[in-house]
C-alpha atoms as a PDB file:
ATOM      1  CA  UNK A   1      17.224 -93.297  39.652  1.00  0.00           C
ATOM      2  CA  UNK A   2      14.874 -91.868  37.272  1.00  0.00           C
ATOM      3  CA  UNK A   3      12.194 -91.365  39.477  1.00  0.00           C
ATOM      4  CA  UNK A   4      14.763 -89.486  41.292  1.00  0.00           C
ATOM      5  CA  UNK A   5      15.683 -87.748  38.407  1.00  0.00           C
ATOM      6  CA  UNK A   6      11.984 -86.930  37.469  1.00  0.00           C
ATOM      7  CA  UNK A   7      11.530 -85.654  40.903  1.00  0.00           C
ATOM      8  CA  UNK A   8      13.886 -83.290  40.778  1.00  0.00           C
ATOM      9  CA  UNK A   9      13.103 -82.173  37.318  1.00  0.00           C
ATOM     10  CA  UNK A  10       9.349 -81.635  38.962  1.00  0.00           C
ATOM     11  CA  UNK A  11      10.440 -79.775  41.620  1.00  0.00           C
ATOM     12  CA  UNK A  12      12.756 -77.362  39.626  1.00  0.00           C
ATOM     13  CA  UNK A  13      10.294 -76.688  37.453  1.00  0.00           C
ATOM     14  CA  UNK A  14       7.544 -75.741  40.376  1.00  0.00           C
ATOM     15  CA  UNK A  15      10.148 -73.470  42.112  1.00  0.00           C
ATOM     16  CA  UNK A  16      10.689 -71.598  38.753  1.00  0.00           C
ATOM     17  CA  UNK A  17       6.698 -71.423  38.467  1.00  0.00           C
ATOM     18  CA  UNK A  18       6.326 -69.679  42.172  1.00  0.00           C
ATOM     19  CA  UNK A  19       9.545 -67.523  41.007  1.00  0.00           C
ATOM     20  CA  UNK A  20       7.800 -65.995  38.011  1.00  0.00           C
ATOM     21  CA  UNK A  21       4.438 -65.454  39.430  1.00  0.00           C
ATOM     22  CA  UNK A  22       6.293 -63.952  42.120  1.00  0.00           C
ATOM     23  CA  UNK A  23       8.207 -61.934  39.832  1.00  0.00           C
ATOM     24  CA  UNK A  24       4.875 -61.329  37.585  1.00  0.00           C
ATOM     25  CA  UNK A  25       3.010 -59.481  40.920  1.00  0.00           C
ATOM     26  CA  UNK A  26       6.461 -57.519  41.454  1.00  0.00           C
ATOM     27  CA  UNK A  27       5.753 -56.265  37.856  1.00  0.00           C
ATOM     28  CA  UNK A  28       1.867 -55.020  38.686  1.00  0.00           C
ATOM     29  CA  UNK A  29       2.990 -53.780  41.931  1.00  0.00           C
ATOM     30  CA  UNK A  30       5.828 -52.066  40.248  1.00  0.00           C
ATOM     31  CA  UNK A  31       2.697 -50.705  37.476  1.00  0.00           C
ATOM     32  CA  UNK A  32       0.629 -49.849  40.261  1.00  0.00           C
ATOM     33  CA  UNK A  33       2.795 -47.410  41.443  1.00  0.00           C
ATOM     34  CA  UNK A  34       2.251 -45.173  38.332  1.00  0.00           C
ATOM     35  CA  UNK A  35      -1.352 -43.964  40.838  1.00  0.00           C
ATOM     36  CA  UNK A  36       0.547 -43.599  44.171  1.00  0.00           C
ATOM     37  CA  UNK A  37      -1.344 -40.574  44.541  1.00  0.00           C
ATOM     38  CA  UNK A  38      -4.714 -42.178  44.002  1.00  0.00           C
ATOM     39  CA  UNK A  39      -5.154 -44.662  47.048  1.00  0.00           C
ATOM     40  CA  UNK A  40      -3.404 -45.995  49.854  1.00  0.00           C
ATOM     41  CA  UNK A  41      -3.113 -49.431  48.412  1.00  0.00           C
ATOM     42  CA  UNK A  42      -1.468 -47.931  45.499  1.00  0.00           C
ATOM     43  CA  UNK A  43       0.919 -46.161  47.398  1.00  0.00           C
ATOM     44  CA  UNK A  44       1.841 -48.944  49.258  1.00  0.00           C
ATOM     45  CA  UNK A  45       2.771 -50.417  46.211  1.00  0.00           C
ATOM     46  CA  UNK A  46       5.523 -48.089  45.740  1.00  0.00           C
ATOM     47  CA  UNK A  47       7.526 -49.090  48.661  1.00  0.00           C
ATOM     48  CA  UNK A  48       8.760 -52.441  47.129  1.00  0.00           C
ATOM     49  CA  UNK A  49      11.010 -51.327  44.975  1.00  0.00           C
ATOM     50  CA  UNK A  50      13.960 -53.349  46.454  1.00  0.00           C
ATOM     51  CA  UNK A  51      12.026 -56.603  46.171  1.00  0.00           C
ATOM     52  CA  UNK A  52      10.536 -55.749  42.921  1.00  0.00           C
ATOM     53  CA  UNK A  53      13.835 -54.846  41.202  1.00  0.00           C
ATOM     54  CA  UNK A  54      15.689 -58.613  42.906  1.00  0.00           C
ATOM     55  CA  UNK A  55      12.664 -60.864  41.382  1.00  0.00           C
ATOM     56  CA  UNK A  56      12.512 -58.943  38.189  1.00  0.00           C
ATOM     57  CA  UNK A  57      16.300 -59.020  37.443  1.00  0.00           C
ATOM     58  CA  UNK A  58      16.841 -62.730  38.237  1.00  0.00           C
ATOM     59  CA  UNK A  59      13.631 -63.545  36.204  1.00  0.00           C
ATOM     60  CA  UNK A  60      14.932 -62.085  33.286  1.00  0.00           C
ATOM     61  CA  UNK A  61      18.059 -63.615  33.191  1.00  0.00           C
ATOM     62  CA  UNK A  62      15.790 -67.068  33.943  1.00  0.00           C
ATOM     63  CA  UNK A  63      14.043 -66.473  30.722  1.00  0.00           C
ATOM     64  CA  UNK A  64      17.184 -65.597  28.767  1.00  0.00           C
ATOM     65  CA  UNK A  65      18.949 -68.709  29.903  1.00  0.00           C
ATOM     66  CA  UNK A  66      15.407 -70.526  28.990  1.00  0.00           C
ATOM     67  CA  UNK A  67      16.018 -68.346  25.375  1.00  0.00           C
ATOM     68  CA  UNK A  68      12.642 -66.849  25.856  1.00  0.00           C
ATOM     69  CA  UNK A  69      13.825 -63.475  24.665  1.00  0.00           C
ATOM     70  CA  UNK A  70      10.416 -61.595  24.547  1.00  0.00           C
ATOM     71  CA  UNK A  71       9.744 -62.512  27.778  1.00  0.00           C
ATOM     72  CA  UNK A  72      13.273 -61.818  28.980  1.00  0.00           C
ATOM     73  CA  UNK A  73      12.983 -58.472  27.300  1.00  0.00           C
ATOM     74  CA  UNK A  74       9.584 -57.648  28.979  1.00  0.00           C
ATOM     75  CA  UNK A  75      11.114 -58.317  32.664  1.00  0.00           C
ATOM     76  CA  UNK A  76      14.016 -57.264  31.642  1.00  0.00           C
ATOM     77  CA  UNK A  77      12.476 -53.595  31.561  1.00  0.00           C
ATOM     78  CA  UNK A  78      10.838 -54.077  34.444  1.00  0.00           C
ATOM     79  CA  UNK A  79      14.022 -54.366  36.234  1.00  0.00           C
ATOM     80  CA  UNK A  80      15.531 -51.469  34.610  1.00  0.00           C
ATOM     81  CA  UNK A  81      12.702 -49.098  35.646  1.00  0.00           C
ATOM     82  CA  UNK A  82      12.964 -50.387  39.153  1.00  0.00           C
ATOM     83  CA  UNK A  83      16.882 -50.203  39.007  1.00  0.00           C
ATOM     84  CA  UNK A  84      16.326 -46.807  38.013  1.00  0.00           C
ATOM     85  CA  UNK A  85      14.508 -46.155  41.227  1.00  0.00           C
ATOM     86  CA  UNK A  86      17.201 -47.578  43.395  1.00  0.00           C
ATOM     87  CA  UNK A  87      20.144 -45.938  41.549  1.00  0.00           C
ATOM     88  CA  UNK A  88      20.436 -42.496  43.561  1.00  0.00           C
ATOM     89  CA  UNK A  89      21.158 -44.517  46.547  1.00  0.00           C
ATOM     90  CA  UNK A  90      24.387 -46.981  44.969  1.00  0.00           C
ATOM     91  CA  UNK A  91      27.140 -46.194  47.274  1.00  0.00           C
ATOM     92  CA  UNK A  92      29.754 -43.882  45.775  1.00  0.00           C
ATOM     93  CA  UNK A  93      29.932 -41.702  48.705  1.00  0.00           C
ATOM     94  CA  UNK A  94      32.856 -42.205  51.068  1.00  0.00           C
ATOM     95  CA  UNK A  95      32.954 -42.203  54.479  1.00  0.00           C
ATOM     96  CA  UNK A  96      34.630 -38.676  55.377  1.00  0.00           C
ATOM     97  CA  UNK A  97      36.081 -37.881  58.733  1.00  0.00           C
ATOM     98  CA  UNK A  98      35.861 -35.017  60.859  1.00  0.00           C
ATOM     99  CA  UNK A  99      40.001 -34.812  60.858  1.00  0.00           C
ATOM    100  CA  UNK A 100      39.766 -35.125  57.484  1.00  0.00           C
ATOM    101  CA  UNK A 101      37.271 -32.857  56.642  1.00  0.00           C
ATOM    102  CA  UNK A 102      39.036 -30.445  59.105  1.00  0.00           C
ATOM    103  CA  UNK A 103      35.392 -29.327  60.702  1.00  0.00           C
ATOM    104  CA  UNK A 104      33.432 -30.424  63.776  1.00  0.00           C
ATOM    105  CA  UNK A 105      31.725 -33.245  63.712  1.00  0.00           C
ATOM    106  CA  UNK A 106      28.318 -34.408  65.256  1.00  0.00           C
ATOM    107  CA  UNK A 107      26.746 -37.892  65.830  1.00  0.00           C
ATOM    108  CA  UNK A 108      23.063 -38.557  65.690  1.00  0.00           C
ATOM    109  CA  UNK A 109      21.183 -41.755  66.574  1.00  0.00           C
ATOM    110  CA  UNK A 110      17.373 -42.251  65.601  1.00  0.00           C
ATOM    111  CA  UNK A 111      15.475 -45.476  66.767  1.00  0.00           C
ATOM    112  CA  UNK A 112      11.901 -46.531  66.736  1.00  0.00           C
ATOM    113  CA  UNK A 113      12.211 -48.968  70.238  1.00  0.00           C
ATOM    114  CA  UNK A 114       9.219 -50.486  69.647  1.00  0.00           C
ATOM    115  CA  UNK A 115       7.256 -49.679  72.968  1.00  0.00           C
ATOM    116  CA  UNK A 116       6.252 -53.364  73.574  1.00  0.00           C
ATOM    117  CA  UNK A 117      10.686 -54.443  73.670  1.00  0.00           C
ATOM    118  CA  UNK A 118      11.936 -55.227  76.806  1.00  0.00           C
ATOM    119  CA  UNK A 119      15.406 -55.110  75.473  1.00  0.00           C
ATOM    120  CA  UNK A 120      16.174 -52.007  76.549  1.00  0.00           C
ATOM    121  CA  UNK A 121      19.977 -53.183  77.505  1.00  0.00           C
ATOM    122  CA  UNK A 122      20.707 -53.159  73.833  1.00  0.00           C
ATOM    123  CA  UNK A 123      19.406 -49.690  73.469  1.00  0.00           C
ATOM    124  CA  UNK A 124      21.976 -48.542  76.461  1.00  0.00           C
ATOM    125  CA  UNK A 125      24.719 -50.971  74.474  1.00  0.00           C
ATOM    126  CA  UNK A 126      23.977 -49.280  71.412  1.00  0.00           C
ATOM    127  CA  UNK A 127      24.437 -46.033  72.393  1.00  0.00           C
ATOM    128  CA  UNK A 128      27.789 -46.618  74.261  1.00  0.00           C
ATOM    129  CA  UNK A 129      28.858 -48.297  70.816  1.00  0.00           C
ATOM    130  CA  UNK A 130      28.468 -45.675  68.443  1.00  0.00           C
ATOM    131  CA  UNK A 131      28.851 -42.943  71.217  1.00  0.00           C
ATOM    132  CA  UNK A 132      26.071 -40.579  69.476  1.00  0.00           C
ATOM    133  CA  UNK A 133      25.663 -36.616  69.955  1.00  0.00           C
ATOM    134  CA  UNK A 134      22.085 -36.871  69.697  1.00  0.00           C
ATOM    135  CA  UNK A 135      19.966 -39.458  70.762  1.00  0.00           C
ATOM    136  CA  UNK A 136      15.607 -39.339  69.235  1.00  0.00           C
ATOM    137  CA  UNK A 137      14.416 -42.593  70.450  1.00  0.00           C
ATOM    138  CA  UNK A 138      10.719 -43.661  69.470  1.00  0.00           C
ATOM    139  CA  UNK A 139       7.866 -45.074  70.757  1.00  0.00           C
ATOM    140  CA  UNK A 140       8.853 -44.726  74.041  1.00  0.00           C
ATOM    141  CA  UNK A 141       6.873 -45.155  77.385  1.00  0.00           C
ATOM    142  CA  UNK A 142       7.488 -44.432  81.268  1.00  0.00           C
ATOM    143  CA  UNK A 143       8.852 -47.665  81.489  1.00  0.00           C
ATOM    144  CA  UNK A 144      11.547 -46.981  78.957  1.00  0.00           C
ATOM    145  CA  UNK A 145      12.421 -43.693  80.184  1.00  0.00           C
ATOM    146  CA  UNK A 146      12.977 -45.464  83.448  1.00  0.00           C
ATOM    147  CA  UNK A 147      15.155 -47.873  82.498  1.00  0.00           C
ATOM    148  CA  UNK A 148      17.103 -45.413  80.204  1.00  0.00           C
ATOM    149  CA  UNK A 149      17.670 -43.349  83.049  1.00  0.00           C
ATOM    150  CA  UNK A 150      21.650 -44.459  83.045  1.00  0.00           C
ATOM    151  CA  UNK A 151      21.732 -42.667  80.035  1.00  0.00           C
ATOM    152  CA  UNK A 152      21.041 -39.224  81.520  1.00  0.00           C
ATOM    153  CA  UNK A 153      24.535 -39.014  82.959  1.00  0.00           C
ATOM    154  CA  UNK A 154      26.032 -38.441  80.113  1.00  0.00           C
ATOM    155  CA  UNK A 155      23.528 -36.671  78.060  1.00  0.00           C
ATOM    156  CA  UNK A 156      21.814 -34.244  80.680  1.00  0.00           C
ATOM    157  CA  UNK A 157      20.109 -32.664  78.378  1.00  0.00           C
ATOM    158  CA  UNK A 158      16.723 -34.101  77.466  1.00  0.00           C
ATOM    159  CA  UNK A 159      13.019 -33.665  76.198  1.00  0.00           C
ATOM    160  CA  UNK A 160      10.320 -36.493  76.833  1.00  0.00           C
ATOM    161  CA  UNK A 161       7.002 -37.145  75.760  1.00  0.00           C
ATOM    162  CA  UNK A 162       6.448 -40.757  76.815  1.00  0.00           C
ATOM    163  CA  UNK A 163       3.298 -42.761  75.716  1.00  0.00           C
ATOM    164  CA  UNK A 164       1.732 -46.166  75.621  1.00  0.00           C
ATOM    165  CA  UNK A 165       0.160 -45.835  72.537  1.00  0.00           C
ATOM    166  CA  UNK A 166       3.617 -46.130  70.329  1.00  0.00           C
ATOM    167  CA  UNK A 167       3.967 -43.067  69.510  1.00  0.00           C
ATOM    168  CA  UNK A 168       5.957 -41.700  72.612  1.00  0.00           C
ATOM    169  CA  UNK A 169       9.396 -39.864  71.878  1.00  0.00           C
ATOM    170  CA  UNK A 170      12.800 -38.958  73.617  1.00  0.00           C
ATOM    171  CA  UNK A 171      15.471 -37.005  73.093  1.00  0.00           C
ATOM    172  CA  UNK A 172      18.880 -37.144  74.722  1.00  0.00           C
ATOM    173  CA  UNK A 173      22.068 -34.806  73.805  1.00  0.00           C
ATOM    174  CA  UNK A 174      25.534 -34.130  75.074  1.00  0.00           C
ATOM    175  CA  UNK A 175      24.672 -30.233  74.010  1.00  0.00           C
ATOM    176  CA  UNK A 176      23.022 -27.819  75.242  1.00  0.00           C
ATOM    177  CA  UNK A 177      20.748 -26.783  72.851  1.00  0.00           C
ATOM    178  CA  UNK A 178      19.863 -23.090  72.737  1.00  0.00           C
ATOM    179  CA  UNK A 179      15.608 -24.492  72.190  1.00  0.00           C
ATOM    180  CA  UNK A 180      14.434 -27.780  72.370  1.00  0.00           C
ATOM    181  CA  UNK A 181      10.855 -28.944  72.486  1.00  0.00           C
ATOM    182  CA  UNK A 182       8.811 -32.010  71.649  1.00  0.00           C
ATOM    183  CA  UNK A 183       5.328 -30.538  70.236  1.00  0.00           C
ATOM    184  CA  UNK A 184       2.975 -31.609  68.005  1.00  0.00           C
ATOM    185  CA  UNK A 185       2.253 -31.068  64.004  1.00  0.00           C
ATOM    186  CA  UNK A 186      -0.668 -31.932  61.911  1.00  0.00           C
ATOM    187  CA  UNK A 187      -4.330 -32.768  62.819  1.00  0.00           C
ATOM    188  CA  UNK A 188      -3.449 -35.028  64.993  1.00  0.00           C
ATOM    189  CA  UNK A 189      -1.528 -35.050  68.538  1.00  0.00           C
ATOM    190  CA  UNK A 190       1.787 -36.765  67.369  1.00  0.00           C
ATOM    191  CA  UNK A 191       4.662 -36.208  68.707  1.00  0.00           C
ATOM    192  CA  UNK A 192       7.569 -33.844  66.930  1.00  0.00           C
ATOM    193  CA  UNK A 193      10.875 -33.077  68.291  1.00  0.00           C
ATOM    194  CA  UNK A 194      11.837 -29.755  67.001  1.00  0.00           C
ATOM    195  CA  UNK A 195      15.515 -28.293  68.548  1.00  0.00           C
ATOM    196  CA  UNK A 196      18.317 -26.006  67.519  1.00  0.00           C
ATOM    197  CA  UNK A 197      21.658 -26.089  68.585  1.00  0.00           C
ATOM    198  CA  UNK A 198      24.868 -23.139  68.257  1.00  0.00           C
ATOM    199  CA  UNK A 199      27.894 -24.966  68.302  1.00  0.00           C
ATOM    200  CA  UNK A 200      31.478 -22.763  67.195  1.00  0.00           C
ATOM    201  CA  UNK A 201      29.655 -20.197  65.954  1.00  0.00           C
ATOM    202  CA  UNK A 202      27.478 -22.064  63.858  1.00  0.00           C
ATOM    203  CA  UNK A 203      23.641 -23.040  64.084  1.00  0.00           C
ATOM    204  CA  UNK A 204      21.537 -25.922  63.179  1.00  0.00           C
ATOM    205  CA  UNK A 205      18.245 -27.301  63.981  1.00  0.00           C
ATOM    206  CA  UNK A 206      18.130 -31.497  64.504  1.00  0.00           C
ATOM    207  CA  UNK A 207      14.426 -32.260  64.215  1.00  0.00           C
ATOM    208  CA  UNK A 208      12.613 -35.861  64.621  1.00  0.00           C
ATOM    209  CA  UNK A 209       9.169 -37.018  64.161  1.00  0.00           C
ATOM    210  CA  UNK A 210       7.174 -40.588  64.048  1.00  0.00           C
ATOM    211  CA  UNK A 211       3.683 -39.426  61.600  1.00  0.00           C
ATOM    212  CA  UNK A 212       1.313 -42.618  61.459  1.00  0.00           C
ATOM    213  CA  UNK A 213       1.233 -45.666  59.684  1.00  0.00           C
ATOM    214  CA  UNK A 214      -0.663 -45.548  56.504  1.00  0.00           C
ATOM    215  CA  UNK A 215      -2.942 -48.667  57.631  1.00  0.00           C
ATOM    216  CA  UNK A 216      -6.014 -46.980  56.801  1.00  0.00           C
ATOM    217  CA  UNK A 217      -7.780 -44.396  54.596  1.00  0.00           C
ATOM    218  CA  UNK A 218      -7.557 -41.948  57.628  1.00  0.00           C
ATOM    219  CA  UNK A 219      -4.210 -42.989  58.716  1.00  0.00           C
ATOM    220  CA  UNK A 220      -3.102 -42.089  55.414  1.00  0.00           C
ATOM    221  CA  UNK A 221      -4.652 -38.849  55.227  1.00  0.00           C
ATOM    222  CA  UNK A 222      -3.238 -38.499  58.473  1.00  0.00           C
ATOM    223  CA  UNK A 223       0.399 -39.293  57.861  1.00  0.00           C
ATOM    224  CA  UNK A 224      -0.028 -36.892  54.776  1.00  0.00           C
ATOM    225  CA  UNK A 225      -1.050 -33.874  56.669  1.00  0.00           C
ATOM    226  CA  UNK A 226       1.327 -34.456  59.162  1.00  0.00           C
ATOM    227  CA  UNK A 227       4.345 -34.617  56.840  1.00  0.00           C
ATOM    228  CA  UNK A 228       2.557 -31.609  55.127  1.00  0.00           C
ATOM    229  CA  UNK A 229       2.534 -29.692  58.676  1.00  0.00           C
ATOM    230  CA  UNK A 230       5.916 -30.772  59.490  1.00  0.00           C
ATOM    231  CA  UNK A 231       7.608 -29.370  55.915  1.00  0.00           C
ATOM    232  CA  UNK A 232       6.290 -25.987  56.975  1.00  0.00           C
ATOM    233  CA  UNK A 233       7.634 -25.831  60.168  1.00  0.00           C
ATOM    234  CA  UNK A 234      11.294 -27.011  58.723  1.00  0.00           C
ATOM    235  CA  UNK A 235      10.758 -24.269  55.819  1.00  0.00           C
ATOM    236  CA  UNK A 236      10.033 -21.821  58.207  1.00  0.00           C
ATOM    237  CA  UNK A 237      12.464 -21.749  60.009  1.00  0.00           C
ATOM    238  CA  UNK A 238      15.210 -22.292  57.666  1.00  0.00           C
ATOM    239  CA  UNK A 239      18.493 -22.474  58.251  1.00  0.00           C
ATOM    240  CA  UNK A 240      21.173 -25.994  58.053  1.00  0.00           C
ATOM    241  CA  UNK A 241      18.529 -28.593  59.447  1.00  0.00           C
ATOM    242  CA  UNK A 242      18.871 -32.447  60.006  1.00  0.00           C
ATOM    243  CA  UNK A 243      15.794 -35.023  60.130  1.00  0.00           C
ATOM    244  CA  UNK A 244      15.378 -38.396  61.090  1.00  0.00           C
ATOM    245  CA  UNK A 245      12.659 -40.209  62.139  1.00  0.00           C
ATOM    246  CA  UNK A 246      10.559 -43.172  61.230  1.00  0.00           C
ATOM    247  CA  UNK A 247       8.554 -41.755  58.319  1.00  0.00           C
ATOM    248  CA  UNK A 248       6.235 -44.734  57.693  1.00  0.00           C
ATOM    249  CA  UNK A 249       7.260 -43.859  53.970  1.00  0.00           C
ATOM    250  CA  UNK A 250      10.164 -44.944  51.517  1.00  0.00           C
ATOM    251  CA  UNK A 251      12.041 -42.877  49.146  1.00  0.00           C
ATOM    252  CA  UNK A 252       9.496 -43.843  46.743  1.00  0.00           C
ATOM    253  CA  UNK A 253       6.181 -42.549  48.042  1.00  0.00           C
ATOM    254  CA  UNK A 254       5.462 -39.443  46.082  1.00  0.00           C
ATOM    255  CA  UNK A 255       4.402 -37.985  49.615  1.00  0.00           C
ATOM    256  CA  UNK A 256       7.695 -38.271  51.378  1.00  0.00           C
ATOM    257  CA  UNK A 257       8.606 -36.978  47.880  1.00  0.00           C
ATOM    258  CA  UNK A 258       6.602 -33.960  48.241  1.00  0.00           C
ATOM    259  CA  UNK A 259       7.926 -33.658  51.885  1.00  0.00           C
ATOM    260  CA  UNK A 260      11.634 -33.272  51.241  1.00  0.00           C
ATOM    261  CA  UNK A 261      11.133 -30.884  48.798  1.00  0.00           C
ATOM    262  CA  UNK A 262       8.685 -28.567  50.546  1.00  0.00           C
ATOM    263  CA  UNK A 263      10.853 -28.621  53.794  1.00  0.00           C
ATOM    264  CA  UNK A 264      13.840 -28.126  51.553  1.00  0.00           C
ATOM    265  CA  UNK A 265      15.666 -31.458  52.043  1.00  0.00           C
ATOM    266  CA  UNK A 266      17.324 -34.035  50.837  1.00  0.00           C
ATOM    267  CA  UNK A 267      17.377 -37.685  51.282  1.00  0.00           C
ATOM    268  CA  UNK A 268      21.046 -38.286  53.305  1.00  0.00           C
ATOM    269  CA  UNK A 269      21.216 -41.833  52.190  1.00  0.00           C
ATOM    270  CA  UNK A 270      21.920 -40.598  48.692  1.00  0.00           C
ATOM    271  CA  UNK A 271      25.193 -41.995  47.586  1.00  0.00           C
ATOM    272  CA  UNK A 272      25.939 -44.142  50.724  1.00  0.00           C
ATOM    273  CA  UNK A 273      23.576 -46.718  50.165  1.00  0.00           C
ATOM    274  CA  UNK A 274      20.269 -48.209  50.938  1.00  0.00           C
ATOM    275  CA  UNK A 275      19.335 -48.959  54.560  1.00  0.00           C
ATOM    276  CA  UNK A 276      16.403 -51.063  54.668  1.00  0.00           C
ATOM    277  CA  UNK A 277      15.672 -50.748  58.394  1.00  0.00           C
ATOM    278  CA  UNK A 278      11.866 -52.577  58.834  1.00  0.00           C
ATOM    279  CA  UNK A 279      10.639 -55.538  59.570  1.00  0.00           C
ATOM    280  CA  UNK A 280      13.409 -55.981  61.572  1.00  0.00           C
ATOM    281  CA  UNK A 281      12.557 -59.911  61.859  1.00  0.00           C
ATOM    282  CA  UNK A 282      11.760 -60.491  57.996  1.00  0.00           C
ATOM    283  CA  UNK A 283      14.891 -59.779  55.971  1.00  0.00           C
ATOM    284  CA  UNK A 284      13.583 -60.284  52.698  1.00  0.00           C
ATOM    285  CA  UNK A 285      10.562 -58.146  53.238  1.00  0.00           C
ATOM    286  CA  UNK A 286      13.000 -54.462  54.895  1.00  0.00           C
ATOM    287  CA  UNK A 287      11.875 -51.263  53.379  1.00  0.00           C
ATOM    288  CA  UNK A 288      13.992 -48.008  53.928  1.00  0.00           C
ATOM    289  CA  UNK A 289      11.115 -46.049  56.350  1.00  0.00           C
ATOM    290  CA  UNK A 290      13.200 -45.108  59.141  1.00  0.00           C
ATOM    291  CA  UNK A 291      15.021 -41.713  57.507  1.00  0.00           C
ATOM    292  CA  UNK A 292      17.730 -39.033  57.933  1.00  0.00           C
ATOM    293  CA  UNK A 293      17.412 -35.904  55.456  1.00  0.00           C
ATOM    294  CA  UNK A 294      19.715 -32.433  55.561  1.00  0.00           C
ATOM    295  CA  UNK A 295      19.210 -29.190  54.271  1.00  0.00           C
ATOM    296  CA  UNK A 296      21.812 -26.712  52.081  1.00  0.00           C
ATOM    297  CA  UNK A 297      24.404 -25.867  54.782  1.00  0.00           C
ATOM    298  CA  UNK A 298      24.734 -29.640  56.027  1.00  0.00           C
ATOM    299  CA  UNK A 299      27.060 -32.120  55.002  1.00  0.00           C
ATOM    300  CA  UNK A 300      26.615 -35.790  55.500  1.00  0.00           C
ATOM    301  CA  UNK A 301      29.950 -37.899  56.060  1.00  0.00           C
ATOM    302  CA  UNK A 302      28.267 -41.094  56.905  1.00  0.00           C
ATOM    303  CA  UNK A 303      24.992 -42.992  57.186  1.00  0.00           C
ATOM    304  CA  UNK A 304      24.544 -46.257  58.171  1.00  0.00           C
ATOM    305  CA  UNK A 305      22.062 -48.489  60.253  1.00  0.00           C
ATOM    306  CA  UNK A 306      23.087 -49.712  63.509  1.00  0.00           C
ATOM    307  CA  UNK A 307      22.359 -52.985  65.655  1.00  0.00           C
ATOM    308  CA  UNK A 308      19.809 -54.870  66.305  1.00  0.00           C
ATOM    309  CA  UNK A 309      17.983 -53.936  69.293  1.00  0.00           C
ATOM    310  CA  UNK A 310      15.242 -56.072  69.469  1.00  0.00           C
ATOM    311  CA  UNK A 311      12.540 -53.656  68.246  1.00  0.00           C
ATOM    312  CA  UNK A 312      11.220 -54.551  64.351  1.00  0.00           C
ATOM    313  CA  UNK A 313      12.914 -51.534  63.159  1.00  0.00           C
ATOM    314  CA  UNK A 314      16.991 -50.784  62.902  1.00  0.00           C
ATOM    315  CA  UNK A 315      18.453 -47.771  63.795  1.00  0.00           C
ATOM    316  CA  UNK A 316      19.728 -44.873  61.982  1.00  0.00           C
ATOM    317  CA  UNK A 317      22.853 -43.150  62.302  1.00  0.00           C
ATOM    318  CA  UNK A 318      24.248 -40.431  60.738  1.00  0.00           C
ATOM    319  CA  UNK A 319      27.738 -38.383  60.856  1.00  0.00           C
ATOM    320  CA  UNK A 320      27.734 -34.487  59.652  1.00  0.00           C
ATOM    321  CA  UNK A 321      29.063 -31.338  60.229  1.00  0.00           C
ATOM    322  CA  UNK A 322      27.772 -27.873  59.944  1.00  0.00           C
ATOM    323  CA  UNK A 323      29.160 -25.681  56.805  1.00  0.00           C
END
């Protein structure tokens, strides 16, 4: 029995160790953040902030049960600057609907596939679930458009620019939309969906883009430029605007930052809640990267991720209507 005891004891104590180191690397990656602008592996520090503020938080209250108050006081304000970061997204918003609201209402769907998933039944289940407006689906190749090609019956109007090398797009809608092209913005050939819609008098663009991963110092300068490009083209042209797509960038990046305000957006997710949407597979690891943002003119009545479709990334949905 005391062996058992001692065991026990032992094995307590190691799990607390890995906690706090754990919780000690959330602190320098929460630090490291400070230079986002600096390097790429400082900027992919900033996309924790989720993980960073659940080990920092439970840590503290570790060491305060422990009555280590400095120490509970030192991660203790750790987890209040990274609370601070997740605030604008707690979930006071509530869901508002279009008979409610007394307006039109629109449904949009944005999904990252993954080009290598062969589920594409649950993409076809998904959409006759939530019954979307607009469909952007990414990553796609020919062999997804082919065996989306049910689809088309009920949303005959579409724009593809299929492509094995994961960056492929799609774009389905009930609507007929008055333009709608799938072009290309920054220095490199990436796809950008770019439409605009009149619907009872009223006009909107819906745009949708997939920039690269920041895996590498030129994939981030790329991703950069791209967002850069593609805040122009939303400024531009102005008007009540909606954008999703899979950013490769959380709310956090001072990039995306710069982004929403030089296209003139805003993060949707505000007030409805955090959507982590990938790794699909790794729970504890989900950062928010997949992304709707609306312009003045726009109002969001719900946003929330959808499914699992077998790709590594969840889709995003959104509900909003046109002032």
């Amino acid at each position: 029995m005391h062996y058992r005891k001692k065991s026990i004891k032992y094995l307590f104590n190691l799990a607390r160790g890995v906690f706090i180191s754990i919780a000690v690397l959330c602190c320098c990656g929460a630090a490291a953040s400070f230079f986002a602008r600096f390097h790429l592996v400082f900027e992919l520090s900033c996309h924790f902030y989720i993980q960073y503020f659940a080990f920092t938080s439970i840590t503290a209250l570790i060491f305060a049960r422990g009555r280590e108050w400095k120490k509970a006081a030192a991660m203790g304000a750790f987890a209040i600057y990274c609370g601070a970061a997740l605030a604008p997204f707690m979930p006071y918003k509530s869901p508002v609907t279009a008979a409610a609201a007394g307006s039109k209402s629109f449904r949009a769907v944005c999904a990252n596939v993954h080009t290598a998933n062969r589920a594409h039944f649950k993409v076809i289940d998904m959409v006759r679930e939530y019954n979307p407006d607009f469909i952007i689906l990414i990553e796609v190749n020919k062999l997804w458009l082919e065996s989306l090609s049910a689809l088309e019956a009920g949303y005959p109007h579409t724009v593809f620019e299929p492509s094995e090398d994961n960056f492929g797009m799609a774009f389905y809608c009930r609507i007929k939309p008055v333009t709608a092209e799938i072009s290309f913005a920054g220095s490199l050939p990436v796809p950008f969906l770019k439409a605009k819609f009149s619907s009872c008098a009223k006009t909107f663009m819906l745009y949708g883009a997939h920039p690269l991963p920041p895996l590498s110092p030129d994939y981030f300068k790329y991703r950069n430029d791209q967002l850069d490009a593609m805040a122009s083209i939303a400024a531009r042209e102005g008007g009540p605007a909606v954008f999703m797509g899979d950013l490769n960038a959380t709310p956090w990046s001072p990039y995306f930052k710069d982004f929403a305000a030089a296209a003139g957006l805003k993060n949707s997710a505000e007030g409805f809640g955090l959507f982590p949407s990938w790794p699909a597979h790794m729970p504890s690891l989900r950062i928010p990267i997949d992304h709707c943002l609306n312009s003045g003119g726009v109002s969001v009545t719900k946003v929330f991720t959808g499914r699992f479709i077998g790709s590594d990334h969840f889709p995003i949905i959104v509900d909003f209507m046109v002032d």
